[in-house]
C-alpha atoms as a PDB file:
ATOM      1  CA  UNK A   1     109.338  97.427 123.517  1.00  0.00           C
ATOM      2  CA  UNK A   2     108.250  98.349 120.113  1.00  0.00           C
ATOM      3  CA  UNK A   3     110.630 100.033 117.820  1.00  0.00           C
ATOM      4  CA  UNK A   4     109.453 103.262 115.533  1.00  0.00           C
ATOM      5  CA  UNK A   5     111.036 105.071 112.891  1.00  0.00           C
ATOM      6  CA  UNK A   6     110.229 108.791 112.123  1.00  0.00           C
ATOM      7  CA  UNK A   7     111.268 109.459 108.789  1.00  0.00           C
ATOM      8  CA  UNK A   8     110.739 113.210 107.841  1.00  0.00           C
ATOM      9  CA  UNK A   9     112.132 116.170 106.072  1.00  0.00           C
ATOM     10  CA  UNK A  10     111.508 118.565 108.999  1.00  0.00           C
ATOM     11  CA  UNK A  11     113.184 118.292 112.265  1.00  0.00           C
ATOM     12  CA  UNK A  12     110.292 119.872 114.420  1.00  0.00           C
ATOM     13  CA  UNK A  13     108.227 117.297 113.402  1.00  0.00           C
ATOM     14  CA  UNK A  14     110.395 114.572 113.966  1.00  0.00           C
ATOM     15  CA  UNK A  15     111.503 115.519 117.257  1.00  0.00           C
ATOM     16  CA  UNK A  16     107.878 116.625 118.504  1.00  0.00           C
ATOM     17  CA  UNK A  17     106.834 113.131 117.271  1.00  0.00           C
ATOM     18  CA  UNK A  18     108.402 111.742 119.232  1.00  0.00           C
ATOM     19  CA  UNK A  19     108.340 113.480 122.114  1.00  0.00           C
ATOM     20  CA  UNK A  20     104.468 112.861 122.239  1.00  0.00           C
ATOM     21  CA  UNK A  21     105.034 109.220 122.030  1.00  0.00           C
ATOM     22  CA  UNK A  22     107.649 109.047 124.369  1.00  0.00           C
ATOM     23  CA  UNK A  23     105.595 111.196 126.726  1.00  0.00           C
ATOM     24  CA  UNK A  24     101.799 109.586 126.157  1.00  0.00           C
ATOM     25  CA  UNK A  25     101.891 106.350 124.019  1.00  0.00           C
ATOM     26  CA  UNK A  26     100.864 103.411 125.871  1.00  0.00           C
ATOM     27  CA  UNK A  27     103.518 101.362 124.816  1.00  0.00           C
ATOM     28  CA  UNK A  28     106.988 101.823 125.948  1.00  0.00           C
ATOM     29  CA  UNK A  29     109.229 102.313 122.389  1.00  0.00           C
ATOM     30  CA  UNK A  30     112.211 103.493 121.258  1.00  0.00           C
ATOM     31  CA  UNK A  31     112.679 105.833 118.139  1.00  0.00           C
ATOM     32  CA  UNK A  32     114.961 106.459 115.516  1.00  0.00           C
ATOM     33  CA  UNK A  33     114.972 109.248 112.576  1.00  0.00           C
ATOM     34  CA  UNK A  34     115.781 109.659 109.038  1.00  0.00           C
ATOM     35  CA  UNK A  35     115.410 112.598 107.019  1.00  0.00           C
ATOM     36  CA  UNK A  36     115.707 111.521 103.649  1.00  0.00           C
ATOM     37  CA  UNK A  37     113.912 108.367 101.645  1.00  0.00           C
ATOM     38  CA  UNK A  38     117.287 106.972 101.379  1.00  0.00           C
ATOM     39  CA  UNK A  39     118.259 106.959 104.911  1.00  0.00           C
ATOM     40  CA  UNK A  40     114.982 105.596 105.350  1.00  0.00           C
ATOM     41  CA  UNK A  41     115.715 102.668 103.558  1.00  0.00           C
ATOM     42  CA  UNK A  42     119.280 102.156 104.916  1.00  0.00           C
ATOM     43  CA  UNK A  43     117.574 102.153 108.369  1.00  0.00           C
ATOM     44  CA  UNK A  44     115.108  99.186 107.198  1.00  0.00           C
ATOM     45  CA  UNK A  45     117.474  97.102 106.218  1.00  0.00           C
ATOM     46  CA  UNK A  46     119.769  97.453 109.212  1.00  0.00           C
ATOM     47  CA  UNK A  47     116.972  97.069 111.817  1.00  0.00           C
ATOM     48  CA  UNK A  48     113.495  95.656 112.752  1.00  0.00           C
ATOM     49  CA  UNK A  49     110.695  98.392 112.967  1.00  0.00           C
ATOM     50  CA  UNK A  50     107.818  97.730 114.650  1.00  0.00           C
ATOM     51  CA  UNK A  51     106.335 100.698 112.835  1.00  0.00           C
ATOM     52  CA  UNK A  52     107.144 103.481 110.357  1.00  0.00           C
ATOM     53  CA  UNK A  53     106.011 107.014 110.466  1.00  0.00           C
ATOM     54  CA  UNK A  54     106.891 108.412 106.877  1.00  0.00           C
ATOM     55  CA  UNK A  55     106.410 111.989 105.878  1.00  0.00           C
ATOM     56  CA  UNK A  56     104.833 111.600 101.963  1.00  0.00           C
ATOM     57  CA  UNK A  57     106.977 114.250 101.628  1.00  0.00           C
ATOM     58  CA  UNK A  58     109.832 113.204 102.629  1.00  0.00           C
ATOM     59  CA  UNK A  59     113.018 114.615 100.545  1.00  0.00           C
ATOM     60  CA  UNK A  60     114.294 112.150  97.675  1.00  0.00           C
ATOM     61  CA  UNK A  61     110.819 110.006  97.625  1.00  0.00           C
ATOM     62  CA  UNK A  62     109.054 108.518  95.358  1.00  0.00           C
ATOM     63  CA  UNK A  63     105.631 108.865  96.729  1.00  0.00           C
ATOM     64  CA  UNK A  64     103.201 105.740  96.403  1.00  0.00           C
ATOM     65  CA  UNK A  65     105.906 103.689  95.008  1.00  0.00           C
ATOM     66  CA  UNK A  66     107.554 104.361  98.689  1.00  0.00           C
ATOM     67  CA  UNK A  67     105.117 101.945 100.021  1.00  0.00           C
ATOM     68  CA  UNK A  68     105.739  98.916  98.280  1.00  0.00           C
ATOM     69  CA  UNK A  69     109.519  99.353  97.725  1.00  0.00           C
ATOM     70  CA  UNK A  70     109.875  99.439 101.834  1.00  0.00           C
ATOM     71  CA  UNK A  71     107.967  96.799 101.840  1.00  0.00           C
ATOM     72  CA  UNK A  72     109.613  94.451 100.281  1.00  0.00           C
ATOM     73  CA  UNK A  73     113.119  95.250 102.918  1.00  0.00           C
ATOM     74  CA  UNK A  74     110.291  94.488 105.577  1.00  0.00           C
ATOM     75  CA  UNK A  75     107.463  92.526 104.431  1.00  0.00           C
ATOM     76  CA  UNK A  76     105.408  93.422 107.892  1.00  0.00           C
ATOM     77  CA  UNK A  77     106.528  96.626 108.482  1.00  0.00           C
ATOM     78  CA  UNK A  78     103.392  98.790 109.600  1.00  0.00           C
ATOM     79  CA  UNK A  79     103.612 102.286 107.662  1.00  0.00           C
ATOM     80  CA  UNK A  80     101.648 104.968 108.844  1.00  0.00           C
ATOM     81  CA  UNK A  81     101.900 107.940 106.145  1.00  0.00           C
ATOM     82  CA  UNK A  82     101.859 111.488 107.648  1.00  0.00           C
ATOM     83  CA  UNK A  83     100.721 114.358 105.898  1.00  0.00           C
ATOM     84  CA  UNK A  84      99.142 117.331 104.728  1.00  0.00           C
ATOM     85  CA  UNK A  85      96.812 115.782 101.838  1.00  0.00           C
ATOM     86  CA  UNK A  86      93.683 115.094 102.739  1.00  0.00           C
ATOM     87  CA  UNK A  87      91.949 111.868 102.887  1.00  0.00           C
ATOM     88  CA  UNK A  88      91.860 110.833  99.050  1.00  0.00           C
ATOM     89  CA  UNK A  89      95.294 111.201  98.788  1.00  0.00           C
ATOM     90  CA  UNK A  90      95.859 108.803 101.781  1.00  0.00           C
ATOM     91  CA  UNK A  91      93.193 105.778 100.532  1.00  0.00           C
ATOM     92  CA  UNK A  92      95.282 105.621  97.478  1.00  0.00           C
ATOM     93  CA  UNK A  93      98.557 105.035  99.892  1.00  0.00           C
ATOM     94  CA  UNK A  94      96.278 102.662 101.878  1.00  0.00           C
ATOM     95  CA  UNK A  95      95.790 100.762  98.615  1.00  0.00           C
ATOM     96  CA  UNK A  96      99.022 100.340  98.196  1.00  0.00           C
ATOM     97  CA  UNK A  97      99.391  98.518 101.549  1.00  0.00           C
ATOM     98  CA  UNK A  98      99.981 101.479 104.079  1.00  0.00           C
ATOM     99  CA  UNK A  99      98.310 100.212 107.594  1.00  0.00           C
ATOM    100  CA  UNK A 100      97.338 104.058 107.993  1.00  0.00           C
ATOM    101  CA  UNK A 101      97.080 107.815 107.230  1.00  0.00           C
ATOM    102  CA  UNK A 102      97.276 110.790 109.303  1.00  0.00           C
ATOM    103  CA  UNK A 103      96.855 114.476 108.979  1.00  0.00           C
ATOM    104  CA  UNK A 104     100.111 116.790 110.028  1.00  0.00           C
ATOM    105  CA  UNK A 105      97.050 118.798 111.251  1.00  0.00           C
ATOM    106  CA  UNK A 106      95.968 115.655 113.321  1.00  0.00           C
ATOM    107  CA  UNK A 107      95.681 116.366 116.931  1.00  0.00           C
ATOM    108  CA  UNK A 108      97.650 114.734 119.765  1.00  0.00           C
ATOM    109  CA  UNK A 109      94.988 112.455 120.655  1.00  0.00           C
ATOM    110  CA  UNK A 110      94.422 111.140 117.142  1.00  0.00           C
ATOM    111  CA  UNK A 111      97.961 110.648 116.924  1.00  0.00           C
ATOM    112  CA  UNK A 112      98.207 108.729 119.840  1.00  0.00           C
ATOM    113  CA  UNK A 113      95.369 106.910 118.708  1.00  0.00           C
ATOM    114  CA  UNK A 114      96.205 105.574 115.195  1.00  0.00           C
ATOM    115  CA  UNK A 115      99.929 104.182 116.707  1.00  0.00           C
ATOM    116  CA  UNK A 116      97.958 102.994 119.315  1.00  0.00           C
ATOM    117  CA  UNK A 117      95.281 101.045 116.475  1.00  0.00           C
ATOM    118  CA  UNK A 118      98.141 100.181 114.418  1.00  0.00           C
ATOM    119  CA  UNK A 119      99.813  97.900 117.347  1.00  0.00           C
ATOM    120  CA  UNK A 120      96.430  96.545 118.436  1.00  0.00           C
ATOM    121  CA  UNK A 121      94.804  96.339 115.615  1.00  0.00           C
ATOM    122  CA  UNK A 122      97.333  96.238 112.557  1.00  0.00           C
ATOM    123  CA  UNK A 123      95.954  99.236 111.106  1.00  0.00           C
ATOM    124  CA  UNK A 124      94.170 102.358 111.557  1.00  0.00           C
ATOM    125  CA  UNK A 125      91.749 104.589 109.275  1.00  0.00           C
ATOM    126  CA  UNK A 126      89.714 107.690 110.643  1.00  0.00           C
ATOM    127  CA  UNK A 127      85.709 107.600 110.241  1.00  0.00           C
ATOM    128  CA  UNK A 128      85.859 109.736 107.441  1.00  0.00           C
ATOM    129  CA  UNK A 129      88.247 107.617 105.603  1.00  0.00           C
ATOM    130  CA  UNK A 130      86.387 104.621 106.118  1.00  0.00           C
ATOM    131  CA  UNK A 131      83.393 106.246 104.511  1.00  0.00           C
ATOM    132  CA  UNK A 132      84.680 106.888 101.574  1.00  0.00           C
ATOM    133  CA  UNK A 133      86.837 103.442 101.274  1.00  0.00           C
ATOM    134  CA  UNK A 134      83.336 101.809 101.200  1.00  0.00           C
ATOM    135  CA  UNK A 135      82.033 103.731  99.113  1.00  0.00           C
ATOM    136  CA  UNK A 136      84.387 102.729  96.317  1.00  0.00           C
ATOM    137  CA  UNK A 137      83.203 100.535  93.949  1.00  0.00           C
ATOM    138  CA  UNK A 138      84.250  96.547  95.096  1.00  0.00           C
ATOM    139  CA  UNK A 139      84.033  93.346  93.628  1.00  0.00           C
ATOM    140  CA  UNK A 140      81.626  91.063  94.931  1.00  0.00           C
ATOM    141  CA  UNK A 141      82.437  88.521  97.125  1.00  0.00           C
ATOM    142  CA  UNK A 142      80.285  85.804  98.411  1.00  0.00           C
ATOM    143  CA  UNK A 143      79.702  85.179 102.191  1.00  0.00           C
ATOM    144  CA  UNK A 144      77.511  82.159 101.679  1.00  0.00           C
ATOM    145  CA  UNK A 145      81.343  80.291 102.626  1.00  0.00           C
ATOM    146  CA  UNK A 146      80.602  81.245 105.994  1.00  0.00           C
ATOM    147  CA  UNK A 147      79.637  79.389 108.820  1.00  0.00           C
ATOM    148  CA  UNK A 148      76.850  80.810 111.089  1.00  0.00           C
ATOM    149  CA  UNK A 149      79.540  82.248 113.650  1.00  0.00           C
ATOM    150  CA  UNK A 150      81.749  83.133 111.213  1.00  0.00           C
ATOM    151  CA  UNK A 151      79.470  85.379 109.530  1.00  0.00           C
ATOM    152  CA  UNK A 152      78.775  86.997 113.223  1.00  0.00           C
ATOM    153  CA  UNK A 153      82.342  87.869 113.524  1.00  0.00           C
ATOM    154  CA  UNK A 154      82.841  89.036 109.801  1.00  0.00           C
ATOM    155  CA  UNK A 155      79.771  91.591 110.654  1.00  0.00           C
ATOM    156  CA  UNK A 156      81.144  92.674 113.978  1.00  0.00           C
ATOM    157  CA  UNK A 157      84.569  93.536 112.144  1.00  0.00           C
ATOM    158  CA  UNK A 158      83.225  95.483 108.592  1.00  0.00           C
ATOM    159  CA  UNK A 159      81.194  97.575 111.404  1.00  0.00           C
ATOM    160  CA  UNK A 160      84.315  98.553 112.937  1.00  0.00           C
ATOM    161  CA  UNK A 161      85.134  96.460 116.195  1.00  0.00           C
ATOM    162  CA  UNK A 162      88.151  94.935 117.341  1.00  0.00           C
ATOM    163  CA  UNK A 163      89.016  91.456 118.594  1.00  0.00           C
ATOM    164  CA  UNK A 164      88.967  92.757 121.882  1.00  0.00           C
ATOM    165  CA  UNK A 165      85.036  94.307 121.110  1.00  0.00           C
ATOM    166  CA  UNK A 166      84.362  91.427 119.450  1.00  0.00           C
ATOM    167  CA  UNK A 167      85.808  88.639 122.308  1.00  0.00           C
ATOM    168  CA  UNK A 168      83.639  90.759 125.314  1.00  0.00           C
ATOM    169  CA  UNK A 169      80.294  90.535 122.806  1.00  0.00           C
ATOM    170  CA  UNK A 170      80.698  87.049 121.895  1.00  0.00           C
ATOM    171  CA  UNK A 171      82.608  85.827 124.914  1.00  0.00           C
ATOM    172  CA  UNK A 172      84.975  84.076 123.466  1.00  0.00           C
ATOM    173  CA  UNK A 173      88.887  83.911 124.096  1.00  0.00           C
ATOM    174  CA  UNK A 174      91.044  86.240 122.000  1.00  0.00           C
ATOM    175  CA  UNK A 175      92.668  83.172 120.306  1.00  0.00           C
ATOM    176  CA  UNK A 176      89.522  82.373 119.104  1.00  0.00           C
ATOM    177  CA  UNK A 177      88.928  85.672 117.471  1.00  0.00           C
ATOM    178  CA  UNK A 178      91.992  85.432 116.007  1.00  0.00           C
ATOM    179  CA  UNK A 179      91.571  82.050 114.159  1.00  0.00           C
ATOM    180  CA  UNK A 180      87.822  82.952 112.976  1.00  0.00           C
ATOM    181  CA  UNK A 181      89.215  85.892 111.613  1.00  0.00           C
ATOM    182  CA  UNK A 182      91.959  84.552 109.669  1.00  0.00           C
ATOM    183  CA  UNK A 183      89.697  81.884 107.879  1.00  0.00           C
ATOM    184  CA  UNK A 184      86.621  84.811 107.683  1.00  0.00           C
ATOM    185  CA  UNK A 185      89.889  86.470 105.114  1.00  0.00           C
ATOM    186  CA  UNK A 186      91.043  83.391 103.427  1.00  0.00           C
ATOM    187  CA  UNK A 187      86.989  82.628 102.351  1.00  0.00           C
ATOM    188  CA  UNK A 188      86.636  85.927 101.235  1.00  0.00           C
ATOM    189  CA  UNK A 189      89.744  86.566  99.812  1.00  0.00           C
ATOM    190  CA  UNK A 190      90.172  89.340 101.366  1.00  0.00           C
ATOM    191  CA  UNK A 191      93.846  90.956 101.911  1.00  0.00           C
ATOM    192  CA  UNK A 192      92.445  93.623 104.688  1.00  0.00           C
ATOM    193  CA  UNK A 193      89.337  94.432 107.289  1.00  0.00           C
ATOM    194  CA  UNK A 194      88.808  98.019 104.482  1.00  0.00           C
ATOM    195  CA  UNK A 195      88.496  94.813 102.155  1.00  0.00           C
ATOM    196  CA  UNK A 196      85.684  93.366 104.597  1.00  0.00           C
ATOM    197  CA  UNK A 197      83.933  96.422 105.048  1.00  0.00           C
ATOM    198  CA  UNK A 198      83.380  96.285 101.737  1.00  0.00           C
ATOM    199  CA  UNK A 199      81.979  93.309 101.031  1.00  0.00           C
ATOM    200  CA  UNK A 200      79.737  93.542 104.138  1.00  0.00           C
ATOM    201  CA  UNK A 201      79.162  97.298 102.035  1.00  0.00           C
ATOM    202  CA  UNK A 202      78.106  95.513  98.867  1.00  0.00           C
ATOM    203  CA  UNK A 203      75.506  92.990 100.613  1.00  0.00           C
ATOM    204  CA  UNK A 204      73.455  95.695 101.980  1.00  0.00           C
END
């Protein structure tokens, strides 16, 4: 069961939310609401959240800052900003740690789908965001750390698959994934897979 807060100004948006993930999301959750940045944070600290849905918006917040400052109540709480800024806005959220960014405009699908990437995945970016995350300037890293199957996986993730893409190509056990990946960041130093992407960015 995977626990979401909506936190948002509006109430149709809030309680249409949620009726599209109660309705379609693959993963059975229940939801809670706040309508203000400070009943956001009350609702933190009183209770585990898989995931947080936060209008940018929101009335008595505090914008980018928002993102750290929950953080900190929950240091793996998965925030997934919702708005109507458009994708420049939302990298510099993502920068501060956000695991995603959505349009209000965002269709039910892509809704569906970035919750959906967030669980699986940890976070979520669309195409378009991507793009122009690698195309930010990034310090160089060096991948000559890498082993010869490490370097496999690293390219299989900065072009965009998951560990489930990744364990069907390479045939190897999800586990397995998991524990490349996690030394693939620590020899790269990298916090993030937008992190990997570039680096994979600046070698080519």
């Amino acid at each position: 069961m995977k626990n979401i807060l909506i936190a948002d100004g509006h109430y149709v948006v809030r309680t249409g939310t949620a009726l599209v993930l109660k309705s379609k999301l693959q993963y059975p959750c229940t939801i809670d609401f706040a309508e203000t940045y400070s009943e956001t944070k009350i609702k933190i600290t009183e209770k585990n959240y898989d995931l947080l849905i936060l209008d940018i918006d929101i009335p008595e917040g505090i914008y980018k800052a928002m993102v750290k400052d929950l953080k900190k109540k929950q240091k793996h709480l998965k925030i997934l900003l919702f708005a109507l800024y458009d994708d420049n806005v939302g990298i510099q959220y993502i920068e501060e740690g956000a695991a995603g960014y959505l349009n209000k405009g965002a269709s039910e699908t892509e809704i569906l789908e970035s919750i959906s990437g967030i669980f699986e995945e940890g976070y979520h970016y669309s195409v378009e965001m991507m793009k122009k995350l690698v195309s930010q300037s990034a310090e160089s890293h060096s991948v000559e750390r890498l082993s010869k199957r490490e370097f496999q996986i690293f390219k299989l993730l900065a072009e965009g698959n998951g560990n489930i893409e990744i364990s069907n190509t390479l045939n190897l056990k999800m586990s397995t994934i998991s524990t490349y990946k996690k030394k693939i960041f620590e020899k790269l130093q990298a916090k993030n897979v937008v992190d990997l992407v570039r680096i994979y960015d600046d070698i080519h």
